[in-house]
C-alpha atoms as a PDB file:
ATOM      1  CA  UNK A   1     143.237 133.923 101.407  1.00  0.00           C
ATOM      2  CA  UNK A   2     142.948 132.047  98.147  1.00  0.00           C
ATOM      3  CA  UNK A   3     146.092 129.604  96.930  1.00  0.00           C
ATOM      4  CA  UNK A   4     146.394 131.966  94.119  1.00  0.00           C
ATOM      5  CA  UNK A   5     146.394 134.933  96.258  1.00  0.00           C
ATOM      6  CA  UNK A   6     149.583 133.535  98.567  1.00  0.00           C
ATOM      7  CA  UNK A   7     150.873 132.703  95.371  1.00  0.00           C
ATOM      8  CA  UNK A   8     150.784 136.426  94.203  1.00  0.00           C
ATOM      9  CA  UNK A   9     152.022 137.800  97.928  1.00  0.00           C
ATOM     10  CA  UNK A  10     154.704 134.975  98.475  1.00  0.00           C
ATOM     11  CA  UNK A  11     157.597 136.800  96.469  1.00  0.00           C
ATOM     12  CA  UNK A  12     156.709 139.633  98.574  1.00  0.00           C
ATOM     13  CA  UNK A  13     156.557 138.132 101.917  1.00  0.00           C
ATOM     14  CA  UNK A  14     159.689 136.181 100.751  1.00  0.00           C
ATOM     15  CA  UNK A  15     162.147 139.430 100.689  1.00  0.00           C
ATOM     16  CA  UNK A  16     160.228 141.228 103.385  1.00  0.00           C
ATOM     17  CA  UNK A  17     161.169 138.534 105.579  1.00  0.00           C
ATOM     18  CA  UNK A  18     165.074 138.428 104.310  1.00  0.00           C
ATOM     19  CA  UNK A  19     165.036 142.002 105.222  1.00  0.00           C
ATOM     20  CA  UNK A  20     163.869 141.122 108.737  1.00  0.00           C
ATOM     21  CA  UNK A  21     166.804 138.765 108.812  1.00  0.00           C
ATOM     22  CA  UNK A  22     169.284 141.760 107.775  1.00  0.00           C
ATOM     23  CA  UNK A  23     167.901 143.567 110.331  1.00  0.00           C
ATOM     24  CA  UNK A  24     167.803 140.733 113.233  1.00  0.00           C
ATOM     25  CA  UNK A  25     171.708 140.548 111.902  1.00  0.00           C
ATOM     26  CA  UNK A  26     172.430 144.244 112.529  1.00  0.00           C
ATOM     27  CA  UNK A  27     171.292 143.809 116.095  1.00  0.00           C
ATOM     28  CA  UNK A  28     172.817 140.792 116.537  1.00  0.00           C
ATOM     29  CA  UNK A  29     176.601 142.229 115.486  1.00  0.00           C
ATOM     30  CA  UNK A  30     175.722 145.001 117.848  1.00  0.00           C
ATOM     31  CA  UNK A  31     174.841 142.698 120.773  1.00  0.00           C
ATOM     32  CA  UNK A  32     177.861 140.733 121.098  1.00  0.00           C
ATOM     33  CA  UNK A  33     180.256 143.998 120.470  1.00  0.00           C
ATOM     34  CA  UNK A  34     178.645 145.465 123.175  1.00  0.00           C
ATOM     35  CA  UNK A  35     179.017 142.126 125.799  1.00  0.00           C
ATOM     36  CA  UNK A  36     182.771 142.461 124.759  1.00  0.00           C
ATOM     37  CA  UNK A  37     182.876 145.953 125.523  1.00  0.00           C
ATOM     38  CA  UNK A  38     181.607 145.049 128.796  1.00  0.00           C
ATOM     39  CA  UNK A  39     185.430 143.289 129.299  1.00  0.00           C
ATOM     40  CA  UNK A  40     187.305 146.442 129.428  1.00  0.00           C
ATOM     41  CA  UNK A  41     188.078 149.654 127.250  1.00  0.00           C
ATOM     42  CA  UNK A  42     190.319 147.742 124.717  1.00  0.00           C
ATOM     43  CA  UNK A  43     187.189 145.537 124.129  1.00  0.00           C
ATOM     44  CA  UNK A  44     184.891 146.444 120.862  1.00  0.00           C
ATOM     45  CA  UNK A  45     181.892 148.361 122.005  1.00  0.00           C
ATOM     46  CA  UNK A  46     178.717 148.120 120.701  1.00  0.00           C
ATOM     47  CA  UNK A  47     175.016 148.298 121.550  1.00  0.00           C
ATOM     48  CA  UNK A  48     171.808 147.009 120.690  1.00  0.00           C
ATOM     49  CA  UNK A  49     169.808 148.147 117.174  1.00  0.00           C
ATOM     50  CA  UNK A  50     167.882 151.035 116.256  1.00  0.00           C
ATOM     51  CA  UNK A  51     169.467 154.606 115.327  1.00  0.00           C
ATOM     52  CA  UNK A  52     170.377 157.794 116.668  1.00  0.00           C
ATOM     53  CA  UNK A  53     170.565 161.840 116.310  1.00  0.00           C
ATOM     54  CA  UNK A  54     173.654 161.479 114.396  1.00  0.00           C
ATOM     55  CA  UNK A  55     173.403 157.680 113.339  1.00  0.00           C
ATOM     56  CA  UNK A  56     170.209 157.084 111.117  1.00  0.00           C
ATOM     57  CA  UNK A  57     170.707 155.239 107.930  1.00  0.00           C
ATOM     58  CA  UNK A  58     171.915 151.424 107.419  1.00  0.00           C
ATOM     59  CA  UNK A  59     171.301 149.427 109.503  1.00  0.00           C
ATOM     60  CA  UNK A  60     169.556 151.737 111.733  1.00  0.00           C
ATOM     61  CA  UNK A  61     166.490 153.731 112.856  1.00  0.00           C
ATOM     62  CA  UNK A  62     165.617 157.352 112.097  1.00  0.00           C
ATOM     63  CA  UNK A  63     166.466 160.199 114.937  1.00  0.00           C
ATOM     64  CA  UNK A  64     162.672 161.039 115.336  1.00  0.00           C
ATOM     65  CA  UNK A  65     162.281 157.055 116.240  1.00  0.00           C
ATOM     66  CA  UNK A  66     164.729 157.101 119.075  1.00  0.00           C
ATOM     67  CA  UNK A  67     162.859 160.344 120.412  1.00  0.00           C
ATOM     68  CA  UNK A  68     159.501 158.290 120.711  1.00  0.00           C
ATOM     69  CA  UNK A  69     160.643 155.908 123.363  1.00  0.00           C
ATOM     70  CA  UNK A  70     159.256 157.569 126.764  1.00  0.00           C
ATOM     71  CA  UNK A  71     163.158 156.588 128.865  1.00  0.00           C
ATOM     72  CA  UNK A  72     165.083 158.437 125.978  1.00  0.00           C
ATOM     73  CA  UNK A  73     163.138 161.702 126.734  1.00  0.00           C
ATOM     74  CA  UNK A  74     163.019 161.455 130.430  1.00  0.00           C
ATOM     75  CA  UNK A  75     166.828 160.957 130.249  1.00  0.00           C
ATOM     76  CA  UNK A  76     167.225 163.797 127.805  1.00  0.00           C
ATOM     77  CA  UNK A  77     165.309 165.937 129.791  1.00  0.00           C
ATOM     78  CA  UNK A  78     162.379 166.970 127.270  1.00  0.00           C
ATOM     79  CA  UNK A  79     159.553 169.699 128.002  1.00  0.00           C
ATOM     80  CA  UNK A  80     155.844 169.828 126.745  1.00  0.00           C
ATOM     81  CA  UNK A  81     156.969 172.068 124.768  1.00  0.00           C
ATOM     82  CA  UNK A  82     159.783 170.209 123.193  1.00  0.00           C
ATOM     83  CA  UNK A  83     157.076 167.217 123.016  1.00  0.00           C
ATOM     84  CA  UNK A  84     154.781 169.248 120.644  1.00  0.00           C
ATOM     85  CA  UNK A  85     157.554 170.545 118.494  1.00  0.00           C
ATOM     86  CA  UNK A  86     158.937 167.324 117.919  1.00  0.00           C
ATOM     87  CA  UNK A  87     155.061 165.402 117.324  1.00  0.00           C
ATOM     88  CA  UNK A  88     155.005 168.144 114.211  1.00  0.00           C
ATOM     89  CA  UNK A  89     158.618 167.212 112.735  1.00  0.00           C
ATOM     90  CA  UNK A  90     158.142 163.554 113.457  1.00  0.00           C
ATOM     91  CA  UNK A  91     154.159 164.352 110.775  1.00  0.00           C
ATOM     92  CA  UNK A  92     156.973 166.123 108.503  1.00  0.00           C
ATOM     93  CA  UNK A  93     158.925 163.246 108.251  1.00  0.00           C
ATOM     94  CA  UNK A  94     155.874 160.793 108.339  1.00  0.00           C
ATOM     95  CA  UNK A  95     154.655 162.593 105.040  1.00  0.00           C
ATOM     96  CA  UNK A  96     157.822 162.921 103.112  1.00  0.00           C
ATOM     97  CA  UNK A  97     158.698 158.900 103.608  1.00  0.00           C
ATOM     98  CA  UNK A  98     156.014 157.260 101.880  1.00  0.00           C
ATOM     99  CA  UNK A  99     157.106 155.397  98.465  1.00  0.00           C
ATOM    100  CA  UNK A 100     155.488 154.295  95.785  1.00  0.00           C
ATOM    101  CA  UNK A 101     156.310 151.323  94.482  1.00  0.00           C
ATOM    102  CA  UNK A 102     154.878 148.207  93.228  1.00  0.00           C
ATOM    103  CA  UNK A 103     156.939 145.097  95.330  1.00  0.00           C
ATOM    104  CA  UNK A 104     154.535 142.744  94.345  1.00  0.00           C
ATOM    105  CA  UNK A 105     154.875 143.139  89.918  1.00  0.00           C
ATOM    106  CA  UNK A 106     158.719 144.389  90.712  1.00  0.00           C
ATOM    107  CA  UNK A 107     161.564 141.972  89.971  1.00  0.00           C
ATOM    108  CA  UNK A 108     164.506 141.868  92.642  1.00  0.00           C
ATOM    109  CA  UNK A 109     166.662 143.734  90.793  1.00  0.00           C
ATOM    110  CA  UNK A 110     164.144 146.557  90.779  1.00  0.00           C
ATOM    111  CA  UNK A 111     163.644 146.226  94.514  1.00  0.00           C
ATOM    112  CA  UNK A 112     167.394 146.434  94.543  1.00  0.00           C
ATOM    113  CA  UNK A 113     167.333 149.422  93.156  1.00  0.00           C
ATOM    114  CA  UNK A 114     164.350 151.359  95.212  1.00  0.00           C
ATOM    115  CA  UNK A 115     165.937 150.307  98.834  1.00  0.00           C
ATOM    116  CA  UNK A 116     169.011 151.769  97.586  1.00  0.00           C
ATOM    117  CA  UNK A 117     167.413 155.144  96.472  1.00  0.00           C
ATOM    118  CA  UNK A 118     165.401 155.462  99.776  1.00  0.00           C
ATOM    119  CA  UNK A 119     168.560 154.422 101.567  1.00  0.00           C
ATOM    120  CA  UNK A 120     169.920 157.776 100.061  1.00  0.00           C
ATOM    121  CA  UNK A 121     166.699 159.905 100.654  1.00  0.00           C
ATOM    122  CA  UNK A 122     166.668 158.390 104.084  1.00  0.00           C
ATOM    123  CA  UNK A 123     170.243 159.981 104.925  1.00  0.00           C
ATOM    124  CA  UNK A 124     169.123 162.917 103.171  1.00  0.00           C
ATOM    125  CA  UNK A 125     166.225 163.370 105.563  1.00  0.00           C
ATOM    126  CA  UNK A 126     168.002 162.506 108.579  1.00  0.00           C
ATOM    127  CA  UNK A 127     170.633 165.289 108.009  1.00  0.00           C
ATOM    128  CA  UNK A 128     167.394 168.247 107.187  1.00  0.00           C
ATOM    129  CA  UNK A 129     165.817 166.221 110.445  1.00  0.00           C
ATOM    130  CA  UNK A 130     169.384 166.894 112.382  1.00  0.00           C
ATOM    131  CA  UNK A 131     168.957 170.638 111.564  1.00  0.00           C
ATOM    132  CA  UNK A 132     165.432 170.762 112.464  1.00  0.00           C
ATOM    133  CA  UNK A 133     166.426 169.096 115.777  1.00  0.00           C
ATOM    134  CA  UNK A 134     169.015 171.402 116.837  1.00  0.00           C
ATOM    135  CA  UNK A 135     166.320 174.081 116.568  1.00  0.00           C
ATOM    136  CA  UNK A 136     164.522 172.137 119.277  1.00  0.00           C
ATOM    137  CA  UNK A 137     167.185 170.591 121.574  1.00  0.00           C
ATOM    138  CA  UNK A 138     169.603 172.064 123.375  1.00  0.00           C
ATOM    139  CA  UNK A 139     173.241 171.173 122.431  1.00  0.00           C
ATOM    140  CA  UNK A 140     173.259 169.045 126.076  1.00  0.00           C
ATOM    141  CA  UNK A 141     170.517 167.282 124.587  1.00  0.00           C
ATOM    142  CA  UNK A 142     172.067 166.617 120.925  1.00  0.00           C
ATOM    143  CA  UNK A 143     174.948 165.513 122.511  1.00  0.00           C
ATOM    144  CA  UNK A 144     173.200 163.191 124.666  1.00  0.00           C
ATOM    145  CA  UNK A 145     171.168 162.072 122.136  1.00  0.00           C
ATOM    146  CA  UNK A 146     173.999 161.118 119.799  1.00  0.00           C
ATOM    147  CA  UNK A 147     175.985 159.236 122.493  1.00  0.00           C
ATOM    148  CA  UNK A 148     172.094 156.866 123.055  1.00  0.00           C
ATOM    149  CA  UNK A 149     172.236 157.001 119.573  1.00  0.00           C
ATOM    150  CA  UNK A 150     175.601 154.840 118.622  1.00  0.00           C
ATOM    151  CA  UNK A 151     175.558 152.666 121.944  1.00  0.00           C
ATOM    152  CA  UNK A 152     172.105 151.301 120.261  1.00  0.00           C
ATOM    153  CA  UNK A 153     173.534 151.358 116.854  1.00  0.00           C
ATOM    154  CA  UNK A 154     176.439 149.578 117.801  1.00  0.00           C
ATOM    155  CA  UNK A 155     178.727 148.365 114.551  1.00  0.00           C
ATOM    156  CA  UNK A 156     176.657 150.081 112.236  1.00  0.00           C
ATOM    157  CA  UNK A 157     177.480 153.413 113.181  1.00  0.00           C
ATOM    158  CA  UNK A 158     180.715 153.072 112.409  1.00  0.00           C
ATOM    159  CA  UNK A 159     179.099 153.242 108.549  1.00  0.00           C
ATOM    160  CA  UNK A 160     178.125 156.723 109.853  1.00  0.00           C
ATOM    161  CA  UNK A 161     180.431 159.622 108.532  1.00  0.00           C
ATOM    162  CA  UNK A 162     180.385 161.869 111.191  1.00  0.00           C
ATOM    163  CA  UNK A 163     181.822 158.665 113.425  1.00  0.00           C
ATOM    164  CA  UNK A 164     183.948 157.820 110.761  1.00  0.00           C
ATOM    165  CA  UNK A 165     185.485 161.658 110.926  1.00  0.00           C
ATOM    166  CA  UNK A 166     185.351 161.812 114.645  1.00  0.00           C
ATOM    167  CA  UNK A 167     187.610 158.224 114.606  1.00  0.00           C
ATOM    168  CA  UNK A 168     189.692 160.017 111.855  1.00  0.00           C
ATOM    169  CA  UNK A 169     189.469 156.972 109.379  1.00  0.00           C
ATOM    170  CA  UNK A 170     191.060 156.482 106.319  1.00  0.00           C
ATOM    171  CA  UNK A 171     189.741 155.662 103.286  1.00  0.00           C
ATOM    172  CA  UNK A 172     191.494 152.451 103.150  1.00  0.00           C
ATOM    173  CA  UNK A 173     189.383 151.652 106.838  1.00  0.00           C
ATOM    174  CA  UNK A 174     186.175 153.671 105.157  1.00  0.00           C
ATOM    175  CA  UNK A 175     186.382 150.950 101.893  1.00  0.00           C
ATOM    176  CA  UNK A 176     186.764 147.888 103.629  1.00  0.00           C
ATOM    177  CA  UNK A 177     184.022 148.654 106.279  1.00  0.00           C
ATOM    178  CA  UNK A 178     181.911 149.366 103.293  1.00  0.00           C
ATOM    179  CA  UNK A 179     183.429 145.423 101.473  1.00  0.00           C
ATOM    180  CA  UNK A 180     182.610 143.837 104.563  1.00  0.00           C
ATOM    181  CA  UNK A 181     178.939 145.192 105.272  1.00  0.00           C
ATOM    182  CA  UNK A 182     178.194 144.571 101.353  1.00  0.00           C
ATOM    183  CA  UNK A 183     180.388 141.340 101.794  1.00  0.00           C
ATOM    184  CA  UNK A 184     178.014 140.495 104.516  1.00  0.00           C
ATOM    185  CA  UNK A 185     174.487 141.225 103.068  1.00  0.00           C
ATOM    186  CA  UNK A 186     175.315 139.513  99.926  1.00  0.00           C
ATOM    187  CA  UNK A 187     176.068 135.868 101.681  1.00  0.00           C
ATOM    188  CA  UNK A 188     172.945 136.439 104.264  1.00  0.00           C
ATOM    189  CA  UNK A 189     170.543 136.814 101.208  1.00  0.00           C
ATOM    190  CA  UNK A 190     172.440 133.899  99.710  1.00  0.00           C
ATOM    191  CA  UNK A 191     172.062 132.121 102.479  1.00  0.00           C
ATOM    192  CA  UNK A 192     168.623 133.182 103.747  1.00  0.00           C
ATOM    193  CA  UNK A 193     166.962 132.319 100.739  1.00  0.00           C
ATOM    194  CA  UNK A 194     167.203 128.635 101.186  1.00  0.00           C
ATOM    195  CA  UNK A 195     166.519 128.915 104.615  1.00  0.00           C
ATOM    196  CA  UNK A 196     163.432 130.478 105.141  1.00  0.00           C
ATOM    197  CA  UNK A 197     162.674 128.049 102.369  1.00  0.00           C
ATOM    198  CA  UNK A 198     162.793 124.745 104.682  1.00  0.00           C
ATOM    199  CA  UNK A 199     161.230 127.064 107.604  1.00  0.00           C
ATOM    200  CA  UNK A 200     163.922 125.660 109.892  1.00  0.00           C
ATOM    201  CA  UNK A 201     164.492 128.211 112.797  1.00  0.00           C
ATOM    202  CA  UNK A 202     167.001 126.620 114.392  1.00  0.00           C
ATOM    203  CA  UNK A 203     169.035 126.476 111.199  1.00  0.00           C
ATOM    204  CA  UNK A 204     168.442 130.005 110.453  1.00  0.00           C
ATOM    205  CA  UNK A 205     169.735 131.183 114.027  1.00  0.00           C
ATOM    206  CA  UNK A 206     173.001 129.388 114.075  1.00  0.00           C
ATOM    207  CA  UNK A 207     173.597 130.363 110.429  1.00  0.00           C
ATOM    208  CA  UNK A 208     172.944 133.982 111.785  1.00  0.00           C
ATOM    209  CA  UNK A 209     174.850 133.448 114.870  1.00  0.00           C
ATOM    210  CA  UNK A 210     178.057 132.224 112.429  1.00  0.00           C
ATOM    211  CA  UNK A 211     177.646 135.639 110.185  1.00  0.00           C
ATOM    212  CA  UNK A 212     177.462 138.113 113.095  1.00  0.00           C
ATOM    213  CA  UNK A 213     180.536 136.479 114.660  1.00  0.00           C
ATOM    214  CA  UNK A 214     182.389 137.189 111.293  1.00  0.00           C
ATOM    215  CA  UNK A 215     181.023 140.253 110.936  1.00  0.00           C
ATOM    216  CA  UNK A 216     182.615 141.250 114.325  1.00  0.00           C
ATOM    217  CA  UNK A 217     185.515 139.896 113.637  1.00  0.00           C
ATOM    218  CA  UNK A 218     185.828 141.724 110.774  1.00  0.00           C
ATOM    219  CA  UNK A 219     185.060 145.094 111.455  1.00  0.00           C
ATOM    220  CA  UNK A 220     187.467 144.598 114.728  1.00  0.00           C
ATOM    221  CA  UNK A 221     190.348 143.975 112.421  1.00  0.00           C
ATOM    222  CA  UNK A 222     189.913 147.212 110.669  1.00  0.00           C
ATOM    223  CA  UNK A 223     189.777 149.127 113.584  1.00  0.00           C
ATOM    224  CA  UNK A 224     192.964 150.100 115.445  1.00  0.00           C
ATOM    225  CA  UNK A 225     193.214 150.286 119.123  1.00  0.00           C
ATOM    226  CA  UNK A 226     192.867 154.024 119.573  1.00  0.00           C
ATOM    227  CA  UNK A 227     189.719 153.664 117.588  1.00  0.00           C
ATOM    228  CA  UNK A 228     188.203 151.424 119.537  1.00  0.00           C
ATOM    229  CA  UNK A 229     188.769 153.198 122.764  1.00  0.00           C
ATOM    230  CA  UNK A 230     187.446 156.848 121.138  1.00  0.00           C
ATOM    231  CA  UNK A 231     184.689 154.870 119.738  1.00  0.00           C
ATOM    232  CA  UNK A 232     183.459 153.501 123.419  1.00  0.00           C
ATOM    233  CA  UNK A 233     183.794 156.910 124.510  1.00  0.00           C
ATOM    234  CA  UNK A 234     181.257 158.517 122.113  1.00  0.00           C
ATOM    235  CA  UNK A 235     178.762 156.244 123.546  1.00  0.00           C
ATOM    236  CA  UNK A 236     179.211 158.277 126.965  1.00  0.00           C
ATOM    237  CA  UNK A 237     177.561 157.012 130.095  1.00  0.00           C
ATOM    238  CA  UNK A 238     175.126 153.536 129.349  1.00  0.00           C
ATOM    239  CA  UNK A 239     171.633 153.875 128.534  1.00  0.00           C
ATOM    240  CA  UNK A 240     169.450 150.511 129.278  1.00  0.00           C
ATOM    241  CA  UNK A 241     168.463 150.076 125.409  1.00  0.00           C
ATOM    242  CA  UNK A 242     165.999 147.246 126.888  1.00  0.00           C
ATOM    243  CA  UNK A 243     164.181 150.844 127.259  1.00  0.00           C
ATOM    244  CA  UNK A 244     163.653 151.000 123.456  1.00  0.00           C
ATOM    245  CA  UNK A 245     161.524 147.573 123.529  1.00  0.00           C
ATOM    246  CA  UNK A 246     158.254 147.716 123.267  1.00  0.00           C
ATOM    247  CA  UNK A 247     155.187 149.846 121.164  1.00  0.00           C
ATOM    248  CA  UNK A 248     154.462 152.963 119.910  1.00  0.00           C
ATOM    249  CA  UNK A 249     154.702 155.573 122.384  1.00  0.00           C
ATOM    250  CA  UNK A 250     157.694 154.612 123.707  1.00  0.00           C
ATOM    251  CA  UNK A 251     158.744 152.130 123.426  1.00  0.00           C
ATOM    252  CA  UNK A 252     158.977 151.803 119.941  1.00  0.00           C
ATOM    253  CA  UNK A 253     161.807 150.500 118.051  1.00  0.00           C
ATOM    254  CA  UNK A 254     162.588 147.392 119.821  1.00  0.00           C
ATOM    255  CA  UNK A 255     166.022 147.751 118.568  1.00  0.00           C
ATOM    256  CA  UNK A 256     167.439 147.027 122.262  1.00  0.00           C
ATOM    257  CA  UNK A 257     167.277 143.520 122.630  1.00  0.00           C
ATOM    258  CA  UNK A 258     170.195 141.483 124.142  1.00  0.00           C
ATOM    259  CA  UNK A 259     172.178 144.507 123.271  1.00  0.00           C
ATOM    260  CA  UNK A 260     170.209 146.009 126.157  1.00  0.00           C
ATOM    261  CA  UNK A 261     171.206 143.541 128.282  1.00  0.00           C
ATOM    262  CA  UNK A 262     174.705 144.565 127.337  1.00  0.00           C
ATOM    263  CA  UNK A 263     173.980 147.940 128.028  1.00  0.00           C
ATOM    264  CA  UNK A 264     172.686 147.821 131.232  1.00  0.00           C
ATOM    265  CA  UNK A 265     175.908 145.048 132.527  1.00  0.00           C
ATOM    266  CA  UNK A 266     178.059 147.896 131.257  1.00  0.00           C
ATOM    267  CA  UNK A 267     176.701 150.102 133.634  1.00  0.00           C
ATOM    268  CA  UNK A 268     178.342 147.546 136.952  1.00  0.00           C
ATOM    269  CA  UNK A 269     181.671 149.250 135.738  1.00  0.00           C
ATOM    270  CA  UNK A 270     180.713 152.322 137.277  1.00  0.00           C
ATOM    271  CA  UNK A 271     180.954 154.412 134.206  1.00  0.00           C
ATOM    272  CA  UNK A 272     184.020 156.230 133.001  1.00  0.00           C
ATOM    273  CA  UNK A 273     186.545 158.216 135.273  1.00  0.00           C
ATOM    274  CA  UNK A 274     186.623 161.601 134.312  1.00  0.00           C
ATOM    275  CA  UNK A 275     183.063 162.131 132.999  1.00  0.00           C
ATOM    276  CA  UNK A 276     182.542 164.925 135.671  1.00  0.00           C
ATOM    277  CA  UNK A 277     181.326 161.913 137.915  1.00  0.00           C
ATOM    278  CA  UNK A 278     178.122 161.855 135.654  1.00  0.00           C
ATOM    279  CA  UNK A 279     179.527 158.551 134.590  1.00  0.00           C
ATOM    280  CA  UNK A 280     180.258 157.090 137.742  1.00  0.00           C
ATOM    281  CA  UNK A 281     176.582 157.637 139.284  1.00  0.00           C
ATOM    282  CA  UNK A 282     174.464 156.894 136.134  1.00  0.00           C
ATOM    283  CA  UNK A 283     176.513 153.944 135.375  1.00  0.00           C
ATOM    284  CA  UNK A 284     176.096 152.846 139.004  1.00  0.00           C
ATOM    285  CA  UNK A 285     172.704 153.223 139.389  1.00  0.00           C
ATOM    286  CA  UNK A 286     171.867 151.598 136.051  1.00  0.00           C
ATOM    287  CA  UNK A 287     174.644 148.850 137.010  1.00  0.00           C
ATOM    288  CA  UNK A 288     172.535 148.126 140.181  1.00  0.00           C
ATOM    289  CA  UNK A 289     168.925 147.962 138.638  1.00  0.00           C
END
């Protein structure tokens, strides 16, 4: 590639890669929330990255993502059948999610501007996905599916509304979850863009080490104790999110990562009393593996 042709792609490789960093933050956050909610059920739960059924959006992966890694349909039980029906919602999806936009001739502002209006088509076609879904799963499955999703979503979904309902915010919790995630993107860019700059890596991880620690912190001071207990048990019995490493077919998403680690150490606990004992042997047999 020619000097002037790096010159032309740098801005774009330059915010490409402080998206990365968002990204490698969201996981991050979700990765130590879910080693503390290894300590007990007043701990903060969490999980690893990616998204789920009810839990696409910031932060997170699409529904249709999580349903391409190979363990999350063996543990939801899917048929051929299902298989085929979800390959043609997945090409649905696939066709409605294609922008275009200049990045390389757009200023920051204006790339401001278009993540933020796919953010809100994104949600859009997660909740028409959702419906689609339910026409394919059975409610076991949903309900499955949602509890994989928010273990691997970790502190993000709590920017989901339906987990915001289900924990019965208030607005007051709903506005400064929404301050500190802003709060939080704002200083990483700030911070990032020097950074990458000097190319030091071992600057860059402690620097992203010290924001997901505050951002834990954070969001665990909004929460109240009840919360945090009603939000470990949406997650319902642990799923090994290292299962959601790897390449397409399967084992796509890589959103796991030491949050997988988490989930699988969660599963020594035995699971949860009063699961119908589902708990108790799934979270013992992944506890053991």
């Amino acid at each position: 590639m020619s000097r002037l042709s790096q010159a032309q792609f740098a801005p774009k490789l330059r915010f490409v890669a402080m998206l990365a960093m968002a990204a490698g933050l969201t996981l991050q956050s979700a990765s130590i929330a879910n080693a503390q909610g290894r300590g007990g059920r007043g701990g903060f739960p969490g999980g690893g990255g990616g998204g789920g059924a009810m839990f696409g959006g910031r932060g997170g992966g699409s529904t249709l993502g999580l349903l391409r890694a190979e363990k999350v349909r063996e543990e939801l039980g899917i048929d051929e059948q299902q298989t085929e029906a979800l390959k043609k919602l997945e090409e649905q999806a696939r066709e409605q999610s294609r922008p275009d936009f200049d990045f390389r001739n757009a200023s920051e502002e204006d790339r401001r501007e278009f993540f933020e209006k796919m953010q809100s088509q994104r949600e859009e076609q997660e909740k028409e996905t959702r419906m689609q879904l339910q026409t394919v799963l059975t409610l076991e499955q949903m309900e499955r599916l949602d509890e994989i999703g928010i273990q691997a979503q970790g502190l993000m979904a709590l920017s989901s509304p339906e987990v915001q309902e289900a924990l019965t915010m208030t607005e007051d919790q709903k506005k400064k979850l929404t301050e500190i995630r802003s709060g939080m993107e704002t200083k990483m860019r700030e911070e990032m863009r020097e950074i990458m700059q000097s190319r030091d890596r071992e600057k860059m991880q402690t620097a992203m080490e010290s924001m997901r620690e505050n951002m834990e912190k954070e969001v665990m001071a909004v929460l109240t104790t009840e919360q945090k207990k009603k939000f470990e048990e949406m997650k319902g019995d642990p799923f090994d999110l290292e299962a959601l490493r790897g390449g397409r077919g399967g084992e796509r998403g890589a959103r796991g990562g030491r949050g997988g680690e988490g989930g699988g150490e969660r599963g020594e606990r035995g699971g949860r009393g009063g699961r119908g004992g589902r708990g108790g042997d799934r979270g013992g047999d992944r506890g053991g593996e």
